[in-house]
C-alpha atoms as a PDB file:
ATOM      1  CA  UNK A   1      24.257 -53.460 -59.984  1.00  0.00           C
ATOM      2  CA  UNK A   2      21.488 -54.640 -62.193  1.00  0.00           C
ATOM      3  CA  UNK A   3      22.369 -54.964 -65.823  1.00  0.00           C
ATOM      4  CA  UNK A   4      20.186 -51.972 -67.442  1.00  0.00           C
ATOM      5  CA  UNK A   5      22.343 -49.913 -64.346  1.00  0.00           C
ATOM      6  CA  UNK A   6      25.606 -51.542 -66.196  1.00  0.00           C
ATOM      7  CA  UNK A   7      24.780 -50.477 -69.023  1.00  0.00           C
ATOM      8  CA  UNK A   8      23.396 -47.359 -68.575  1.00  0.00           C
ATOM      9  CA  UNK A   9      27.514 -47.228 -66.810  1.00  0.00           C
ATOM     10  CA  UNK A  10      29.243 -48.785 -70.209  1.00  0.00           C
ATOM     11  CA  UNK A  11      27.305 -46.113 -72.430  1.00  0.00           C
ATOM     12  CA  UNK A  12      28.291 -42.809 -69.929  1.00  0.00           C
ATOM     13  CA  UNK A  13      31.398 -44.233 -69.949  1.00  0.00           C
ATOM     14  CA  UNK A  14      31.365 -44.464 -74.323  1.00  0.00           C
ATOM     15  CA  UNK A  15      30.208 -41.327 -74.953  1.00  0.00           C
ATOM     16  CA  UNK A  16      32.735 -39.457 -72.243  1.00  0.00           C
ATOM     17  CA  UNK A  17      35.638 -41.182 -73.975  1.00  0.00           C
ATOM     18  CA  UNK A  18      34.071 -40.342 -77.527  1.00  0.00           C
ATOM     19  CA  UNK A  19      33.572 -37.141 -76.469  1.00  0.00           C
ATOM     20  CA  UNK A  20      37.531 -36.615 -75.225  1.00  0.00           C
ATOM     21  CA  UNK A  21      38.452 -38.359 -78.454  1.00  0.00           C
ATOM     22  CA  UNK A  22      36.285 -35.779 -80.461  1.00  0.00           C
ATOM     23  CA  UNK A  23      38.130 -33.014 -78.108  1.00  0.00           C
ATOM     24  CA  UNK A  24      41.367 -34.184 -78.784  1.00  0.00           C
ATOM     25  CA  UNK A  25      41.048 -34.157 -82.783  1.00  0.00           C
ATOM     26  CA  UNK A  26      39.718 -30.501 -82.718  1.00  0.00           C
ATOM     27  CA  UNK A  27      43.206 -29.470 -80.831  1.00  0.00           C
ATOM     28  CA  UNK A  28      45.491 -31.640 -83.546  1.00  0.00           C
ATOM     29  CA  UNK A  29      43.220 -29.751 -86.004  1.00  0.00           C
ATOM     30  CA  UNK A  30      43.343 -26.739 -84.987  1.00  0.00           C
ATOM     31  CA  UNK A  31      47.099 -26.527 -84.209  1.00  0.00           C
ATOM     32  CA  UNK A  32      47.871 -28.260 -87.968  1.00  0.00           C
ATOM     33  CA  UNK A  33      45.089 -25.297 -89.566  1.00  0.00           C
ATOM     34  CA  UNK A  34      42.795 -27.529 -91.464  1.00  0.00           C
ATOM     35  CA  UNK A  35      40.390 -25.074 -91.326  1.00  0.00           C
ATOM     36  CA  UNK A  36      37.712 -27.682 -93.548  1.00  0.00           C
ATOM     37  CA  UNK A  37      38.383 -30.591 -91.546  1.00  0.00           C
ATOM     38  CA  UNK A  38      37.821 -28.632 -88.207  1.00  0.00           C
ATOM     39  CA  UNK A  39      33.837 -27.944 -89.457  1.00  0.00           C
ATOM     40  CA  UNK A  40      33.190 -32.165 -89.154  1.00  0.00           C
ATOM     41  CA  UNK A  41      33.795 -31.223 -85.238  1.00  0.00           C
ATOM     42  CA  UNK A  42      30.696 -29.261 -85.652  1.00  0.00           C
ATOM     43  CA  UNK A  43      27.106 -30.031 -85.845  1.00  0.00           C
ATOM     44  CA  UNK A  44      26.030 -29.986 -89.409  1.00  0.00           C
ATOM     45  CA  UNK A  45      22.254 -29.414 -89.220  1.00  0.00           C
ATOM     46  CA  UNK A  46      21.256 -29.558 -85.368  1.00  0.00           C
ATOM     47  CA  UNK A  47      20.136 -25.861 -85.152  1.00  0.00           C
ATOM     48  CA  UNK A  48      21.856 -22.985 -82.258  1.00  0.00           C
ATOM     49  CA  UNK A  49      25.165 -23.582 -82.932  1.00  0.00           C
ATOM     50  CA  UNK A  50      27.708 -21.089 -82.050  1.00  0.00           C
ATOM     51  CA  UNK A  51      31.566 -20.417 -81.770  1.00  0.00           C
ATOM     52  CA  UNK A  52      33.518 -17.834 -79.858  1.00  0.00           C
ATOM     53  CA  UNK A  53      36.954 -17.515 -79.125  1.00  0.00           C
ATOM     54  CA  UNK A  54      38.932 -14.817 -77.306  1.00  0.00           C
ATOM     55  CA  UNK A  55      37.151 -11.432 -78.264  1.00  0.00           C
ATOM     56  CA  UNK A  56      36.530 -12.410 -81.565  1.00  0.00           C
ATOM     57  CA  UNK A  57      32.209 -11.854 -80.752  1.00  0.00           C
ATOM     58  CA  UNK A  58      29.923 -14.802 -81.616  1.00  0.00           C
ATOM     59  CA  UNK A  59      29.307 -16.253 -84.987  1.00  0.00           C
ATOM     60  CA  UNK A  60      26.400 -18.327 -85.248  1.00  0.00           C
ATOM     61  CA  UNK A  61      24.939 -21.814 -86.816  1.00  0.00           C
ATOM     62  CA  UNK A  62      27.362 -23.297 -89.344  1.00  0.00           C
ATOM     63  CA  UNK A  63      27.544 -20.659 -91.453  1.00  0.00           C
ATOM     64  CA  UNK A  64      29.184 -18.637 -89.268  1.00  0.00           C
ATOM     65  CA  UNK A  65      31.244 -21.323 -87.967  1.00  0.00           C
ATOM     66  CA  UNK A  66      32.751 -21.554 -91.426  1.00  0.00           C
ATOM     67  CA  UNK A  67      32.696 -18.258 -91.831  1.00  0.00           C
ATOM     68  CA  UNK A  68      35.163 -18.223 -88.075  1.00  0.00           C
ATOM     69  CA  UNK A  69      37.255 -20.733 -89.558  1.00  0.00           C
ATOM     70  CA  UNK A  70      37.794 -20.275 -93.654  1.00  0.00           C
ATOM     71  CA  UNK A  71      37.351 -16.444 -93.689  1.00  0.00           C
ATOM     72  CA  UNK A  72      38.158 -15.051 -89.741  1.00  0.00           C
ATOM     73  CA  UNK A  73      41.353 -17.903 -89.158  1.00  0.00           C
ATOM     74  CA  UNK A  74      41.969 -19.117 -92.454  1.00  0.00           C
ATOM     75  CA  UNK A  75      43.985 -15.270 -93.447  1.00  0.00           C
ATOM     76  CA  UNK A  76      46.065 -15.849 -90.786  1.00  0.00           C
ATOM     77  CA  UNK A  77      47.771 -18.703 -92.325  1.00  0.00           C
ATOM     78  CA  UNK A  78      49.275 -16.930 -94.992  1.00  0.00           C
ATOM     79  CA  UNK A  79      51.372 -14.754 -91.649  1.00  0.00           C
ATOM     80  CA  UNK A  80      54.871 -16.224 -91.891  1.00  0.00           C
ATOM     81  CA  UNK A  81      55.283 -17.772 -88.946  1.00  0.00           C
ATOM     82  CA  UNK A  82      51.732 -18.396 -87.536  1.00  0.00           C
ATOM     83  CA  UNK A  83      51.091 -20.752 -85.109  1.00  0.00           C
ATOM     84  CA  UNK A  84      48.267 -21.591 -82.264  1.00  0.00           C
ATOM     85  CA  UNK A  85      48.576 -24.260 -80.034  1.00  0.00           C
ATOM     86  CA  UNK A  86      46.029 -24.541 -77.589  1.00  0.00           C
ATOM     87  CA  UNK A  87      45.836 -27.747 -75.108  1.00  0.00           C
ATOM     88  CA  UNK A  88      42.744 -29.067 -73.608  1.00  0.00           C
ATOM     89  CA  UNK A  89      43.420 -30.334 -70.716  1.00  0.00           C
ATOM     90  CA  UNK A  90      41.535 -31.431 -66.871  1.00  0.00           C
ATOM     91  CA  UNK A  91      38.418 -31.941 -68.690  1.00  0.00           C
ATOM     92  CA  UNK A  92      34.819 -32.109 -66.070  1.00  0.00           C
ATOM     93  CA  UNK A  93      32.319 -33.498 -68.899  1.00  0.00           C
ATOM     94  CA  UNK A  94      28.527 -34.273 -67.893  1.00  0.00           C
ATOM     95  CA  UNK A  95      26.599 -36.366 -70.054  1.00  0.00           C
ATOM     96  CA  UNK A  96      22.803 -35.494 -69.939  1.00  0.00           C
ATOM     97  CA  UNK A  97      20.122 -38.130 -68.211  1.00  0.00           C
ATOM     98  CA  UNK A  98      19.089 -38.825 -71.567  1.00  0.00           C
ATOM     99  CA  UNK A  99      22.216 -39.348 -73.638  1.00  0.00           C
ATOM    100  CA  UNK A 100      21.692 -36.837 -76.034  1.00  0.00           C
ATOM    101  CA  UNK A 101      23.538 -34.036 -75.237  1.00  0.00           C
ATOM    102  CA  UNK A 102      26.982 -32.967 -73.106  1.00  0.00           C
ATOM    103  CA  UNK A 103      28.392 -29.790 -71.378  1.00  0.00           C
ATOM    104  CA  UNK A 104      31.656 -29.354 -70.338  1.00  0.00           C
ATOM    105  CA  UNK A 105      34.768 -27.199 -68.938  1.00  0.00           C
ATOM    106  CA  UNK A 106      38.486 -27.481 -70.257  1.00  0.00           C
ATOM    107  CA  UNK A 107      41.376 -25.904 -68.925  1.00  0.00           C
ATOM    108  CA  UNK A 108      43.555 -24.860 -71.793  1.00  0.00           C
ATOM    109  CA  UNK A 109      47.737 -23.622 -71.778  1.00  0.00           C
ATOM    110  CA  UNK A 110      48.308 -22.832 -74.888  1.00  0.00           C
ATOM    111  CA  UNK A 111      50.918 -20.216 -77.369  1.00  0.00           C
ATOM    112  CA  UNK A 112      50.761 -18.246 -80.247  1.00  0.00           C
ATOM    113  CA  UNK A 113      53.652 -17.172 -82.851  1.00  0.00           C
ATOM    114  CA  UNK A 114      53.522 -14.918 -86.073  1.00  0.00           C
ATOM    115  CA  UNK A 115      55.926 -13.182 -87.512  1.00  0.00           C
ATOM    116  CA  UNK A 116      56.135  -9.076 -86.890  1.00  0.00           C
ATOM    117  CA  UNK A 117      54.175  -9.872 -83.095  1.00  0.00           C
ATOM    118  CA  UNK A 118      55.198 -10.770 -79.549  1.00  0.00           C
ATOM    119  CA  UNK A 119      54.958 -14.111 -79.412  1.00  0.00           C
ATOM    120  CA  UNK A 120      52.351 -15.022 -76.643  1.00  0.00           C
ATOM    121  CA  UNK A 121      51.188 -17.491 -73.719  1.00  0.00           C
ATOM    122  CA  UNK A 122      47.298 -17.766 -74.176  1.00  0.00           C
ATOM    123  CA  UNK A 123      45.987 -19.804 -71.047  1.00  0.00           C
ATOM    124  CA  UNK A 124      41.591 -19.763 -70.647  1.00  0.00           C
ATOM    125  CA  UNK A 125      38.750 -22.240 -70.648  1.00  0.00           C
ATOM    126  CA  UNK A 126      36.851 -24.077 -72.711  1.00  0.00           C
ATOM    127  CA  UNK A 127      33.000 -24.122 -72.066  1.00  0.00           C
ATOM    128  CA  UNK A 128      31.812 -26.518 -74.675  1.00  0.00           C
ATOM    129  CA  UNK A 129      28.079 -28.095 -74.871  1.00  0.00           C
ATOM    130  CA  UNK A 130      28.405 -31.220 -77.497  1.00  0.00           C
ATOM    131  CA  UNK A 131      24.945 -32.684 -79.241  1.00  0.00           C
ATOM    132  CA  UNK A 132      24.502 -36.478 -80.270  1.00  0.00           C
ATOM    133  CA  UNK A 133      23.885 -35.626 -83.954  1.00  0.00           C
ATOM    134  CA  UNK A 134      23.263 -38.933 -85.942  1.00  0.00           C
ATOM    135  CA  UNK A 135      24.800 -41.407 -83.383  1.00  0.00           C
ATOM    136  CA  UNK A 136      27.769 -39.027 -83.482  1.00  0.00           C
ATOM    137  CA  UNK A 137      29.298 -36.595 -80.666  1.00  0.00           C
ATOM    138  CA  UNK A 138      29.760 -33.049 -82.562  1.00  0.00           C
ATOM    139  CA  UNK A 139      30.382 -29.954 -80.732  1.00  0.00           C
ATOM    140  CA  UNK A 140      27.447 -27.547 -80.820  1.00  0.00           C
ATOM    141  CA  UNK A 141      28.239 -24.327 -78.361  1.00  0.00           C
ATOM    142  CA  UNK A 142      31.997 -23.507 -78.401  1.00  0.00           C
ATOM    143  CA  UNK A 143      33.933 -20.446 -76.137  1.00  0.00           C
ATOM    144  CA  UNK A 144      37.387 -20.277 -75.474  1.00  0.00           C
ATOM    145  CA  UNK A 145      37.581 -17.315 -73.069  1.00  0.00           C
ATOM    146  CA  UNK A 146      41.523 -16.464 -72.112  1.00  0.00           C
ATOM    147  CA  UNK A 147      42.327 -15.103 -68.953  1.00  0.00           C
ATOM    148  CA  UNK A 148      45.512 -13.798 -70.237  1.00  0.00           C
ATOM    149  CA  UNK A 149      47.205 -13.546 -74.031  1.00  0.00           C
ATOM    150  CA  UNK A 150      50.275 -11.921 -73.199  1.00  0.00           C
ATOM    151  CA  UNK A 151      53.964 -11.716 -74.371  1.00  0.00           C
ATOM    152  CA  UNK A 152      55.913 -14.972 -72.418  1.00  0.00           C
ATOM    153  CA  UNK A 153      58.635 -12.114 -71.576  1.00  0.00           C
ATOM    154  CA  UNK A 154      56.812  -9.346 -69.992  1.00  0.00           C
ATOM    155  CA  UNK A 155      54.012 -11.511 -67.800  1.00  0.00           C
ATOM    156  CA  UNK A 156      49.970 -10.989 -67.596  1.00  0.00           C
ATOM    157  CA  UNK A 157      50.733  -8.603 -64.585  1.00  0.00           C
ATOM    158  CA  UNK A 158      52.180  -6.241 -67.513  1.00  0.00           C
ATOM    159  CA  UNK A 159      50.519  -6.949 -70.322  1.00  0.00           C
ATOM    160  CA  UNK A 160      47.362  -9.493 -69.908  1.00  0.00           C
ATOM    161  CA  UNK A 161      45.962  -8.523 -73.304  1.00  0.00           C
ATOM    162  CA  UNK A 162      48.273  -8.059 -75.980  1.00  0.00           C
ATOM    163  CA  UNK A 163      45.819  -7.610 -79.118  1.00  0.00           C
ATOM    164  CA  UNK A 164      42.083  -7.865 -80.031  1.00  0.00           C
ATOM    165  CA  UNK A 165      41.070 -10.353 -82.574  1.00  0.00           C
ATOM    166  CA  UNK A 166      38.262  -9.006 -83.973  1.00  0.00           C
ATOM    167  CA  UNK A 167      37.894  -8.597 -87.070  1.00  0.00           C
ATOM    168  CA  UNK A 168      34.572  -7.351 -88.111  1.00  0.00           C
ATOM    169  CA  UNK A 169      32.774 -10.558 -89.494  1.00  0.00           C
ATOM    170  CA  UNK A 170      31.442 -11.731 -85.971  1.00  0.00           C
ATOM    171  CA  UNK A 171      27.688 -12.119 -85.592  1.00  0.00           C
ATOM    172  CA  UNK A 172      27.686  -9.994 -82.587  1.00  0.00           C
ATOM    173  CA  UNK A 173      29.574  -9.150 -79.614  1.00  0.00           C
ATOM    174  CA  UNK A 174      31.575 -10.981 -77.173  1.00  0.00           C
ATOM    175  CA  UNK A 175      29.269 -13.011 -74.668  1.00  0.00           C
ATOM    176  CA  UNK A 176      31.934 -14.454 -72.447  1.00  0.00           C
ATOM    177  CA  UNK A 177      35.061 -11.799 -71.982  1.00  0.00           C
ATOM    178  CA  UNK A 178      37.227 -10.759 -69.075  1.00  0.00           C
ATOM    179  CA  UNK A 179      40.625 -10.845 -69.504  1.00  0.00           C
ATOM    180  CA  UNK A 180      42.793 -10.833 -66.316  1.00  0.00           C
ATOM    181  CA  UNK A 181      42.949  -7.284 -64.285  1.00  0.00           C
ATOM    182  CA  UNK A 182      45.134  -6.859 -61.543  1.00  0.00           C
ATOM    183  CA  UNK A 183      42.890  -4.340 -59.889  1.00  0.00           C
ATOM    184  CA  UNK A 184      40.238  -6.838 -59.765  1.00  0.00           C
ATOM    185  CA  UNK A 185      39.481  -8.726 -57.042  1.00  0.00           C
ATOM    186  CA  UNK A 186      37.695 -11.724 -55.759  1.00  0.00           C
ATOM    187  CA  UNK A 187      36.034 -14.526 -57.944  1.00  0.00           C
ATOM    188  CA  UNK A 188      32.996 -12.558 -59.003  1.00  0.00           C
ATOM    189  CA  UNK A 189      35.501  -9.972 -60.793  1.00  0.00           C
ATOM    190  CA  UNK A 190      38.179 -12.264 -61.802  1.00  0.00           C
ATOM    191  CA  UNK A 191      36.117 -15.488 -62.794  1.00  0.00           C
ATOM    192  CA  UNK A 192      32.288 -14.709 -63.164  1.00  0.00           C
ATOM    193  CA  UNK A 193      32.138 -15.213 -66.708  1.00  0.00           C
ATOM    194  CA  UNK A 194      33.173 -18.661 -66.693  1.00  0.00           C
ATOM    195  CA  UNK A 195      29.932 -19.928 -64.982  1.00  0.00           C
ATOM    196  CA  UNK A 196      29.607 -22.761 -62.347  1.00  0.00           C
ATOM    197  CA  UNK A 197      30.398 -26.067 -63.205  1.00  0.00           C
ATOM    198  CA  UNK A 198      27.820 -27.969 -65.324  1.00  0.00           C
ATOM    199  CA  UNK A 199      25.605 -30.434 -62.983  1.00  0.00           C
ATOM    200  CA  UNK A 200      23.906 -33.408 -64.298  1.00  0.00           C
ATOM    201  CA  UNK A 201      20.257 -32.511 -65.928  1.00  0.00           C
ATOM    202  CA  UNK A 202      17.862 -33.706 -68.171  1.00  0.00           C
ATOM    203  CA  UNK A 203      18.927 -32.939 -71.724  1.00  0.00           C
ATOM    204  CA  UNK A 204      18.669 -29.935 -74.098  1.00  0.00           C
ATOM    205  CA  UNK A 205      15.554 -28.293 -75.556  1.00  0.00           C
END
């Protein structure tokens, strides 16, 4: 191994680990609600940003990333009770060729709590893209897609949706939403809008 291949190695292996780190602190913040702190996850000023979580519909660029987080998440804080823990967990990350840019697949257990609703298991995948923004790893394209939110006492089988969380101040509609349906069969029903892996390539546009 030549020493530009060695360190072309060292860097993949830097910005994967920066990348998990970056990852990791989005969970913590997200379970602990500090809604402000979560936007420094996000790109600040690289342009296409977007965020999407269960059916909530797509809100777009960093406005409407705050608006997810301070208006759409930040009112249900004040629900006695409310809690979201999602893990990210088995992560498959693929750097781009030219360092600038990152796409990636998450599996993600995870719960919910609030008082006055059935507590719930909410297991999905994270499809994230992440942008090199001014030497630092931000996350620039997020979707959490559940395949089941469901009471932990009655099963997905029963109940694999238990309630929409839309609210009305998305930027348009779901892009990336199939909860689980026992009549459904095969992996184009059950898993086709979770994409296929992401393969090496050249960078972003």
């Amino acid at each position: 191994m030549t020493i530009e291949e060695l360190t072309r190695k060292v860097q993949y292996l830097s910005d994967v680990q920066e990348i998990t780190q970056l990852q990791g602190k989005y969970q913590y913040l997200l379970f602990k609600q500090e809604w402000n702190k979560l936007l420094d996850c996000f790109v600040q000023h690289t342009p296409g940003a977007m965020m999407e979580a269960s059916d909530s519909g797509v809100f777009r660029e960093i406005e409407g990333i705050r608006r997810f987080f301070l208006d759409h998440m930040a009112r249900l804080s004040h629900i006695k009770g409310f809690f979201t823990m999602h893990l990210a967990a088995s992560p498959y990350i693929v750097v781009s060729k030219d360092g600038k840019s990152a796409k990636s697949r998450w599996f993600s257990p995870g719960c919910f709590g609030a008082a006055g609703v059935e507590d719930c298991w909410v297991w999905g995948i994270y499809m994230i893209d992440y942008i090199k923004e001014d030497g630092v790893w931000r996350m620039w394209h997020v979707n959490f897609s559940p395949f089941f939110r469901t009471p932990y006492h009655k099963g997905w089988g029963e109940v694999p949706l238990s309630a929409s969380v839309r609210d009305g101040l998305e930027d348009g509609p779901p892009t990336a939403w199939n909860p689980y349906d026992s009549s459904k069969t095969g992996p184009v029903e059950l898993f086709h809008h979770y994409g296929d892996m992401p393969e090496v390539f050249e960078g972003f546009e």
